[in-house]
Every structure is written in structure tokens, then in C-alpha cells.
PDB file of N, CA and C in Angstrom:
ATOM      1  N   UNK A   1     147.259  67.764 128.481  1.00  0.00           N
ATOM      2  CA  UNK A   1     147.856  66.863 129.434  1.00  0.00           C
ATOM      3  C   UNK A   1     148.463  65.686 128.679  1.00  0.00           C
ATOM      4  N   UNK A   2     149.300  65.462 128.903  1.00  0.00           N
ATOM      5  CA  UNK A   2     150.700  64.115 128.265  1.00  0.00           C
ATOM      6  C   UNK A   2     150.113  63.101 128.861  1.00  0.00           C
ATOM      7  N   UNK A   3     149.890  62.568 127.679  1.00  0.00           N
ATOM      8  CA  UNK A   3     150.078  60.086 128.706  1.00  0.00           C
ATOM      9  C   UNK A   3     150.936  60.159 128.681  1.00  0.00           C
ATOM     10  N   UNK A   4     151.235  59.357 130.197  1.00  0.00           N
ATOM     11  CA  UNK A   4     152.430  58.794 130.601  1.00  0.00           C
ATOM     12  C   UNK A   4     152.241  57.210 130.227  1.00  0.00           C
ATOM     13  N   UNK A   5     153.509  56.408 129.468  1.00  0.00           N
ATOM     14  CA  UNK A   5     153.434  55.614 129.011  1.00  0.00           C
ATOM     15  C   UNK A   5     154.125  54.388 130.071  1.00  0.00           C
ATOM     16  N   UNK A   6     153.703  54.661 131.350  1.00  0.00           N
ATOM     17  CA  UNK A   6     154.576  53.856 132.187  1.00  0.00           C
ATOM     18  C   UNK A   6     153.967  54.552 133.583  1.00  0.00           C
ATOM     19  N   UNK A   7     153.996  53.671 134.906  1.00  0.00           N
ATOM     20  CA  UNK A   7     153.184  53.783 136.163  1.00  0.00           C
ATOM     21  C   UNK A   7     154.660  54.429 136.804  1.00  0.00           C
ATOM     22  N   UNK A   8     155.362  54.250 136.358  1.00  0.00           N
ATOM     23  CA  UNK A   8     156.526  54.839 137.325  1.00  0.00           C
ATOM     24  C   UNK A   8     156.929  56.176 136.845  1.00  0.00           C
ATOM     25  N   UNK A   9     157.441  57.081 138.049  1.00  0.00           N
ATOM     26  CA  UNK A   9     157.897  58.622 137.351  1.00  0.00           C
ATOM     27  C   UNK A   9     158.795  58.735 138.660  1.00  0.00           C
ATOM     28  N   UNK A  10     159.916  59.934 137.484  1.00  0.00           N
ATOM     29  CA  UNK A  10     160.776  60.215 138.890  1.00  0.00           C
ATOM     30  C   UNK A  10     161.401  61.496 137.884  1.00  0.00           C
ATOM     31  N   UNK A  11     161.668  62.546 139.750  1.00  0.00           N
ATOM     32  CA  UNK A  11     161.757  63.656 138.962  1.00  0.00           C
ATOM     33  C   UNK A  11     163.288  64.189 138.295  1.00  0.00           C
ATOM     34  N   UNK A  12     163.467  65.675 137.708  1.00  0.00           N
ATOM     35  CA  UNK A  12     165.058  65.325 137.375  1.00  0.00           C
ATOM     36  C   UNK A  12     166.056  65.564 138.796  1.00  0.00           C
ATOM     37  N   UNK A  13     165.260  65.818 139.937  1.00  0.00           N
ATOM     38  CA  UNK A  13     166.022  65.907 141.061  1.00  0.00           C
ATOM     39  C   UNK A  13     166.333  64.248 141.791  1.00  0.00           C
ATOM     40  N   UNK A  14     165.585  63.891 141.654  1.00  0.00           N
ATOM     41  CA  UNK A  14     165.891  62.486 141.596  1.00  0.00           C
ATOM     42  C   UNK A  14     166.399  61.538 140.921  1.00  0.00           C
ATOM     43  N   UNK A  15     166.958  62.227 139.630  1.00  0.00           N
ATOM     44  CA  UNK A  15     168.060  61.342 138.840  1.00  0.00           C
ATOM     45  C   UNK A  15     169.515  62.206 139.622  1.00  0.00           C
ATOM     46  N   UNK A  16     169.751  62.412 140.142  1.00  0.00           N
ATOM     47  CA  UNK A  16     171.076  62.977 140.730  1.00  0.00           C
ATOM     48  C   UNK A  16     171.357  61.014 140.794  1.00  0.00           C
ATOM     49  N   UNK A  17     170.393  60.350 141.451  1.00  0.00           N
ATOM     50  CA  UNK A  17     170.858  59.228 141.906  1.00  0.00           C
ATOM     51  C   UNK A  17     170.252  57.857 141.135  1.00  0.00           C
ATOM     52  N   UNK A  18     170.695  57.733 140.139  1.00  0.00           N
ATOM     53  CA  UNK A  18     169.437  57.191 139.408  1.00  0.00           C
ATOM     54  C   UNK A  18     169.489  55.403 139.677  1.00  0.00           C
ATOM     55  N   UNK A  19     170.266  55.036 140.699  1.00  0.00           N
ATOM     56  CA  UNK A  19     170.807  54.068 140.920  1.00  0.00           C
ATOM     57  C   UNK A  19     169.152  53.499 141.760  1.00  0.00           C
ATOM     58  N   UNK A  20     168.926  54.191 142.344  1.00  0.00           N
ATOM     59  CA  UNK A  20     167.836  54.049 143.366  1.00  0.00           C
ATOM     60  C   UNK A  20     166.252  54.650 142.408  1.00  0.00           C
ATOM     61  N   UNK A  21     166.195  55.192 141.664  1.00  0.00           N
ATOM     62  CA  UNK A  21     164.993  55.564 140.606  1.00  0.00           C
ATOM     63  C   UNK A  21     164.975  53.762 139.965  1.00  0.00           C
ATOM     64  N   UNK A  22     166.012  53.027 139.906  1.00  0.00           N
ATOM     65  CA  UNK A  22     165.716  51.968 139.127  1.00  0.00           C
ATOM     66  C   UNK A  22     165.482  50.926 140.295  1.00  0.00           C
ATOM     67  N   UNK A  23     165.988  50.880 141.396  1.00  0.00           N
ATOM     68  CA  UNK A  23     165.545  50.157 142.280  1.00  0.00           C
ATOM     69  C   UNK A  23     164.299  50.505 142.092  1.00  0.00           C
ATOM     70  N   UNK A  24     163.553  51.463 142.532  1.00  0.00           N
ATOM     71  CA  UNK A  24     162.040  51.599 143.178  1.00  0.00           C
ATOM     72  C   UNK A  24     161.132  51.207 141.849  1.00  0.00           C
ATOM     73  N   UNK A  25     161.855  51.700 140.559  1.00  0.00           N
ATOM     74  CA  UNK A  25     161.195  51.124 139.185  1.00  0.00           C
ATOM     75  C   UNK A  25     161.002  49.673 139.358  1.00  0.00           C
ATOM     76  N   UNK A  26     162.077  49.108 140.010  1.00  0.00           N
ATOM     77  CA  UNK A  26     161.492  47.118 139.748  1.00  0.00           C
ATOM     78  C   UNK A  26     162.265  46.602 138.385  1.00  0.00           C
ATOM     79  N   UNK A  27     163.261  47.611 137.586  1.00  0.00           N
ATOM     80  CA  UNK A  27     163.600  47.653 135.967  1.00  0.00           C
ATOM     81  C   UNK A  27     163.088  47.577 135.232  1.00  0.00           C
ATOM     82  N   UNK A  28     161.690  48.372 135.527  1.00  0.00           N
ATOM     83  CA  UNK A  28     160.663  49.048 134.225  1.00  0.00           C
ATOM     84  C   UNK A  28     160.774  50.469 134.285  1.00  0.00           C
ATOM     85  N   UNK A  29     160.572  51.064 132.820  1.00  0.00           N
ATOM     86  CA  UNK A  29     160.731  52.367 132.058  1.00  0.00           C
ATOM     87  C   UNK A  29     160.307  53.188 133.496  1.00  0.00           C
ATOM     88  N   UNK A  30     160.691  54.728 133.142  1.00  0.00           N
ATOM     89  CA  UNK A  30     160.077  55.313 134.503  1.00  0.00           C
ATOM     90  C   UNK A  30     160.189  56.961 133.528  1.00  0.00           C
ATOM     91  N   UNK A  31     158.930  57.343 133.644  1.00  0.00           N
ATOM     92  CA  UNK A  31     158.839  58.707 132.787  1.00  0.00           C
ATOM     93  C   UNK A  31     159.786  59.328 134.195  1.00  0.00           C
ATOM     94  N   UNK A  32     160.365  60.530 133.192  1.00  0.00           N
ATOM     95  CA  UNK A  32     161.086  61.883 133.689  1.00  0.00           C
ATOM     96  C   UNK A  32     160.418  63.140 133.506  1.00  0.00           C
ATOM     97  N   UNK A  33     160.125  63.914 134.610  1.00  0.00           N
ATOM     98  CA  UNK A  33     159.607  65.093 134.825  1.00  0.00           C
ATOM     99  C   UNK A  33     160.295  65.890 134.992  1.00  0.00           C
ATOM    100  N   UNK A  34     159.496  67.444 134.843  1.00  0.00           N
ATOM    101  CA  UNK A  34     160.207  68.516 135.088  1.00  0.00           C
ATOM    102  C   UNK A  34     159.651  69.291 135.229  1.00  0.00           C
ATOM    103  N   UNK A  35     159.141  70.223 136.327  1.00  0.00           N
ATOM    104  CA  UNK A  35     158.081  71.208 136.358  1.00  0.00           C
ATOM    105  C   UNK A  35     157.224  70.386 136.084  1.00  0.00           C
ATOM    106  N   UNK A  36     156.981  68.966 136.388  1.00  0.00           N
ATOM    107  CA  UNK A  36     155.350  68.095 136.191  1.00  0.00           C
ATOM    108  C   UNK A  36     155.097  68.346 134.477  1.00  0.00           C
ATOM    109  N   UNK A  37     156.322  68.278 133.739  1.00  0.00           N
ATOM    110  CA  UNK A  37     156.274  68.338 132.171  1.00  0.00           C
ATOM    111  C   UNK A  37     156.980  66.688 132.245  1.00  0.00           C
ATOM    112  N   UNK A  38     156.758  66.200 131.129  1.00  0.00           N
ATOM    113  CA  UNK A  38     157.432  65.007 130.625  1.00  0.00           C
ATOM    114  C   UNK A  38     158.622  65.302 129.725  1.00  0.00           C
ATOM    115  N   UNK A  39     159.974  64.907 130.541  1.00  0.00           N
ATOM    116  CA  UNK A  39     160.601  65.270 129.655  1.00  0.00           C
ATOM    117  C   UNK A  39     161.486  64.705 128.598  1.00  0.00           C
ATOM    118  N   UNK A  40     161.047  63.146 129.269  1.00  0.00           N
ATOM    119  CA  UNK A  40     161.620  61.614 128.487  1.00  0.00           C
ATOM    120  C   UNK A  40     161.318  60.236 129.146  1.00  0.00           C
ATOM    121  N   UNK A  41     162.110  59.446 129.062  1.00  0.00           N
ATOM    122  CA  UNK A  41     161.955  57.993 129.856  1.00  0.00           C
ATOM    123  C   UNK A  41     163.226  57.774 130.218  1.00  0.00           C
ATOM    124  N   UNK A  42     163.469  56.931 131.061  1.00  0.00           N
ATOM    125  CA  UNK A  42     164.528  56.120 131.486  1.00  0.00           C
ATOM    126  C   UNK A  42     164.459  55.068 131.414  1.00  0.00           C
ATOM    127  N   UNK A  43     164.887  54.192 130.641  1.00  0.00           N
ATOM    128  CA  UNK A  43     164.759  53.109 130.241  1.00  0.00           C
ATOM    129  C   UNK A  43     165.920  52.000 130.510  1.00  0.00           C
ATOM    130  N   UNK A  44     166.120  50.826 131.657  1.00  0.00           N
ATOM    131  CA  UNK A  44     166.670  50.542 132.309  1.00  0.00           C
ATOM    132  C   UNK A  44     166.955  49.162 130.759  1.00  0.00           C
ATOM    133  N   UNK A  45     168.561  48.914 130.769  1.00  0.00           N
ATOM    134  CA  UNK A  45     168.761  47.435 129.534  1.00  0.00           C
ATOM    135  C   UNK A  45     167.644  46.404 129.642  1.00  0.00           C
ATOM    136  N   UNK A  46     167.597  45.784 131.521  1.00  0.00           N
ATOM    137  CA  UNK A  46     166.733  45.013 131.220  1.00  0.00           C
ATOM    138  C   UNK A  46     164.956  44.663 130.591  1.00  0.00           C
ATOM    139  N   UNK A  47     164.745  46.442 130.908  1.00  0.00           N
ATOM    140  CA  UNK A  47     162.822  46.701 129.881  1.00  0.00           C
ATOM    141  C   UNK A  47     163.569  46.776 128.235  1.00  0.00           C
ATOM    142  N   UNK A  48     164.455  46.596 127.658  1.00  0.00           N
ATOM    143  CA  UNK A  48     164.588  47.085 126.288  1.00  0.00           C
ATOM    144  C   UNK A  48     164.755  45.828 125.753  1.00  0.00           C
ATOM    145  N   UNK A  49     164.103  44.937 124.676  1.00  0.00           N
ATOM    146  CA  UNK A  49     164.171  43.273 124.484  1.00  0.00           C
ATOM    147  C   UNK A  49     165.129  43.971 123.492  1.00  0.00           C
ATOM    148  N   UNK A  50     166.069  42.959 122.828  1.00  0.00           N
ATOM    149  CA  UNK A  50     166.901  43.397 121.987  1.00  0.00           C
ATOM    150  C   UNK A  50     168.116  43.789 122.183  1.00  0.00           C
ATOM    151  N   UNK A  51     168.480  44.178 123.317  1.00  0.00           N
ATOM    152  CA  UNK A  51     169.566  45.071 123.173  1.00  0.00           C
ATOM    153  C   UNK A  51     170.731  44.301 124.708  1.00  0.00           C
ATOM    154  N   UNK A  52     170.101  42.790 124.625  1.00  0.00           N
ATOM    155  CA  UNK A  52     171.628  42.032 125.445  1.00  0.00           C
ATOM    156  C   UNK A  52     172.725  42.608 125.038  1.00  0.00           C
ATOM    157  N   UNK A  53     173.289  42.722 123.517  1.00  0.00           N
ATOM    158  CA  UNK A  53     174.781  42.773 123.788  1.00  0.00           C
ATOM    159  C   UNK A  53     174.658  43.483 122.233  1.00  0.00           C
ATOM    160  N   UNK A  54     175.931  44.113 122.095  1.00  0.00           N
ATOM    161  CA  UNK A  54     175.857  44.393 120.774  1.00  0.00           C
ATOM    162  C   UNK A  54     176.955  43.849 119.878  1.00  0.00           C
ATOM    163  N   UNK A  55     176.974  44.170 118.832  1.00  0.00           N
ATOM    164  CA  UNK A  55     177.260  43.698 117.893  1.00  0.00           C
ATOM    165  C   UNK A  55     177.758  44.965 116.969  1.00  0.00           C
ATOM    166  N   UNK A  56     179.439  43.983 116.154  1.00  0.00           N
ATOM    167  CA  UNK A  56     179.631  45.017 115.112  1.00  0.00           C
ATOM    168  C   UNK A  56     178.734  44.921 113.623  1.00  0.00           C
ATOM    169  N   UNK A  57     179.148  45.957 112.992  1.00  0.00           N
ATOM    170  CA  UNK A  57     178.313  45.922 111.753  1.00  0.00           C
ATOM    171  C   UNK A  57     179.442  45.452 110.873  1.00  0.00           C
ATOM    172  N   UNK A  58     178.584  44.506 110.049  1.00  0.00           N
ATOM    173  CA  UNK A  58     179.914  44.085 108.908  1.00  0.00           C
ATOM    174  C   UNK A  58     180.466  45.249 107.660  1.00  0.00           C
ATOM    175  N   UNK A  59     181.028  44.816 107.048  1.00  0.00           N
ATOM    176  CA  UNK A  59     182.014  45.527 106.204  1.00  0.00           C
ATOM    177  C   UNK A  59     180.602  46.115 105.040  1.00  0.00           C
ATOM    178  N   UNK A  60     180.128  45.256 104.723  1.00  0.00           N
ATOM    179  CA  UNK A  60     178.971  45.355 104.012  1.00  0.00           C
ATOM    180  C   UNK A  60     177.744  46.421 104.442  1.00  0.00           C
ATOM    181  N   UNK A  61     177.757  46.322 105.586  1.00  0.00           N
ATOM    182  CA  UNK A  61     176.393  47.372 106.227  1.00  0.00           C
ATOM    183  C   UNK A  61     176.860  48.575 106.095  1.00  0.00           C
ATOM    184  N   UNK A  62     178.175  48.851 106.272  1.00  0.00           N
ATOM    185  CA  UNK A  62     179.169  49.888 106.927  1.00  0.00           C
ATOM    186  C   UNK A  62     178.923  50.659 105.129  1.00  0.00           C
ATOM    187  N   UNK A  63     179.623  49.873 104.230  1.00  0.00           N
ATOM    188  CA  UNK A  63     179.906  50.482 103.087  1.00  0.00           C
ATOM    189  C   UNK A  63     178.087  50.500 102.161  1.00  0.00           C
ATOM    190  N   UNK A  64     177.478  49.938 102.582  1.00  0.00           N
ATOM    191  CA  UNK A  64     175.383  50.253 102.618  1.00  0.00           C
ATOM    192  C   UNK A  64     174.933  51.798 103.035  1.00  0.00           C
ATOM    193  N   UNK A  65     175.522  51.882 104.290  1.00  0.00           N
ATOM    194  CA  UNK A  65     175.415  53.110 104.950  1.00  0.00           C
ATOM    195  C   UNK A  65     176.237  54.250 104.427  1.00  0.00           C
ATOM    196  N   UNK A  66     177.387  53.905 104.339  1.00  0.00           N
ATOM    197  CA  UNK A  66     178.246  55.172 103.330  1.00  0.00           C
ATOM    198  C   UNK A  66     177.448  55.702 102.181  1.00  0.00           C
ATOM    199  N   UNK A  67     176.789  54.472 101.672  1.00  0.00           N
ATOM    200  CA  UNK A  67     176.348  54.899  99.931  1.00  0.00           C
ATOM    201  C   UNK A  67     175.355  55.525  99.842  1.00  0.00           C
ATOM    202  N   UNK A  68     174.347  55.242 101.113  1.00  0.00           N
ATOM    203  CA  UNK A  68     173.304  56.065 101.441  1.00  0.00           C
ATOM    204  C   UNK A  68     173.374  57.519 101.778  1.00  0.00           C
ATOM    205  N   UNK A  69     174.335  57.381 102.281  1.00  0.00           N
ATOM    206  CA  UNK A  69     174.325  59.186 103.150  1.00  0.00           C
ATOM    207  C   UNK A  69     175.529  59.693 102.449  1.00  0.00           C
ATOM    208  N   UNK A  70     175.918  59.663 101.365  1.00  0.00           N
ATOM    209  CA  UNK A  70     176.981  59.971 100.380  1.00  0.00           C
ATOM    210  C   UNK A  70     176.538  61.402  99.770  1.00  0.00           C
ATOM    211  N   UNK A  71     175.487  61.384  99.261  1.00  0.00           N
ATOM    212  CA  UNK A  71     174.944  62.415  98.345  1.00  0.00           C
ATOM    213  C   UNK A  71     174.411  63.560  99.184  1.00  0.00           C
ATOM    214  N   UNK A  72     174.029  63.387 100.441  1.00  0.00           N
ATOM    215  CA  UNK A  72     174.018  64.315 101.573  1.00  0.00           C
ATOM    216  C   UNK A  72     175.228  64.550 102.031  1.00  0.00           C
ATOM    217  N   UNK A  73     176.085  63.928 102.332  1.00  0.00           N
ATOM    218  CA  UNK A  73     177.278  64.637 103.094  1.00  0.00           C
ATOM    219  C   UNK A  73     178.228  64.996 102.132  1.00  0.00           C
ATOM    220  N   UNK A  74     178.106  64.781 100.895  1.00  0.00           N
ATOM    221  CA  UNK A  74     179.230  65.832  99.707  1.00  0.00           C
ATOM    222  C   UNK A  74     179.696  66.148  99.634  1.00  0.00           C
ATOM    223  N   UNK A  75     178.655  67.477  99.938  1.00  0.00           N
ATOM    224  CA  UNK A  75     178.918  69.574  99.992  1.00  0.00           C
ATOM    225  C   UNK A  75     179.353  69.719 101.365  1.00  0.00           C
ATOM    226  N   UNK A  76     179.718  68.906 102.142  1.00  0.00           N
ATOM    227  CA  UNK A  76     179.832  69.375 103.304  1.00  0.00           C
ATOM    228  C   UNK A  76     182.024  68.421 103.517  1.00  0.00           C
ATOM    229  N   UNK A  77     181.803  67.687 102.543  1.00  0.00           N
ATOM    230  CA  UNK A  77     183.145  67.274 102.030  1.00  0.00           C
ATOM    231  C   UNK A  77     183.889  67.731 101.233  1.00  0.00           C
ATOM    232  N   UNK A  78     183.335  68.188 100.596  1.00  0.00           N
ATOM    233  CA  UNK A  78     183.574  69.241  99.455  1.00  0.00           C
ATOM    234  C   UNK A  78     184.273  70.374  99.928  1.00  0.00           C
ATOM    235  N   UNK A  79     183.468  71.182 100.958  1.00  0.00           N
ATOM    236  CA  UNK A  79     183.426  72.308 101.886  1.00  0.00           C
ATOM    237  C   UNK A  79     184.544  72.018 102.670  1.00  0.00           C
ATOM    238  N   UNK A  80     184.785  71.427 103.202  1.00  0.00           N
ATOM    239  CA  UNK A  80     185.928  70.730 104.454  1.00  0.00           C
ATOM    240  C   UNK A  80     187.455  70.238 103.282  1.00  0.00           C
ATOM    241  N   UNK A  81     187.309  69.718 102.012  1.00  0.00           N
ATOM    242  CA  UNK A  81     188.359  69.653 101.367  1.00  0.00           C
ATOM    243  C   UNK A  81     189.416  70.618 100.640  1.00  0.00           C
ATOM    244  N   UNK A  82     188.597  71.936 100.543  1.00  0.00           N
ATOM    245  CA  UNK A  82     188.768  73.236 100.299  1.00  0.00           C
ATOM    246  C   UNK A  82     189.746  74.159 101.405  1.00  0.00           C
ATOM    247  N   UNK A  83     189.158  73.528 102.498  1.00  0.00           N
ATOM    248  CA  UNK A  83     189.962  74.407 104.254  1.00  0.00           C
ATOM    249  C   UNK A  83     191.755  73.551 104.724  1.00  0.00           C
TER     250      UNK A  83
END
């Protein structure tokens, strides 16, 4: 049996309308079911601290992140420069 990490649940027939799953939530998380399985959360902006507004990434993070995932994506550049 799954913890549910939240008092509210609603099923996936009831996200057809999910406008009203967040009303009855109050805009706290609300597990998603399925066949009485858990099959995620719904997590409304205002339960998520952090995430008012976003923001770009600077030039610096951008070219951080390239250098990181460089040596993984390669062979797959490599592969694609060939076609």
C-alpha cells in the first residue's frame, strides 16, 4: 500500500476538469489515482515555494551546462553529422 503524501486525491476522471480538483484542493498538492493506484501529484504554483516567476539562465550557466553534457552527447553528434 502507497503513502499518500497529501489529504487530498482526485481521480484521472476528474482531471477532465482540473479547474475544480484545485478549487476543492484549497491550492494544496492533491495525489492522482488510477484504479486506486497513485499515479502522481498535482501540484497547483501556489503549494510550490520557489517557483513565482522564472527566470533566464545567463550566458555562463548555459555554456556550464553545455560543458557538462558535452562528452555524453558527442556520439550522438557525431552520428547526426555523418546523415
Amino acid at each position: 500500500m502507497t503513502r499518500l503524501l497529501t489529504n487530498h486525491i482526485a481521480t484521472m476522471t476528474e482531471m477532465r476538469e482540473p479547474h475544480k480538483v484545485l478549487e476543492r484542493s484549497g491550492g494544496k498538492p492533491v495525489a492522482i489515482l488510477k484504479n486506486s493506484a497513485l499515479v502522481g501529484y498535482f501540484v497547483p504554483a501556489e503549494a510550490a515555494p520557489g517557483l513565482d516567476g522564472h527566470r533566464y539562465a545567463t550566458r555562463e550557466e548555459l555554456m556550464e551546462s553545455l560543458a557538462r553534457t558535452k562528452e555524453r552527447a558527442q556520439p550522438v553528434l557525431d552520428y547526426l553529422r555523418d546523415k
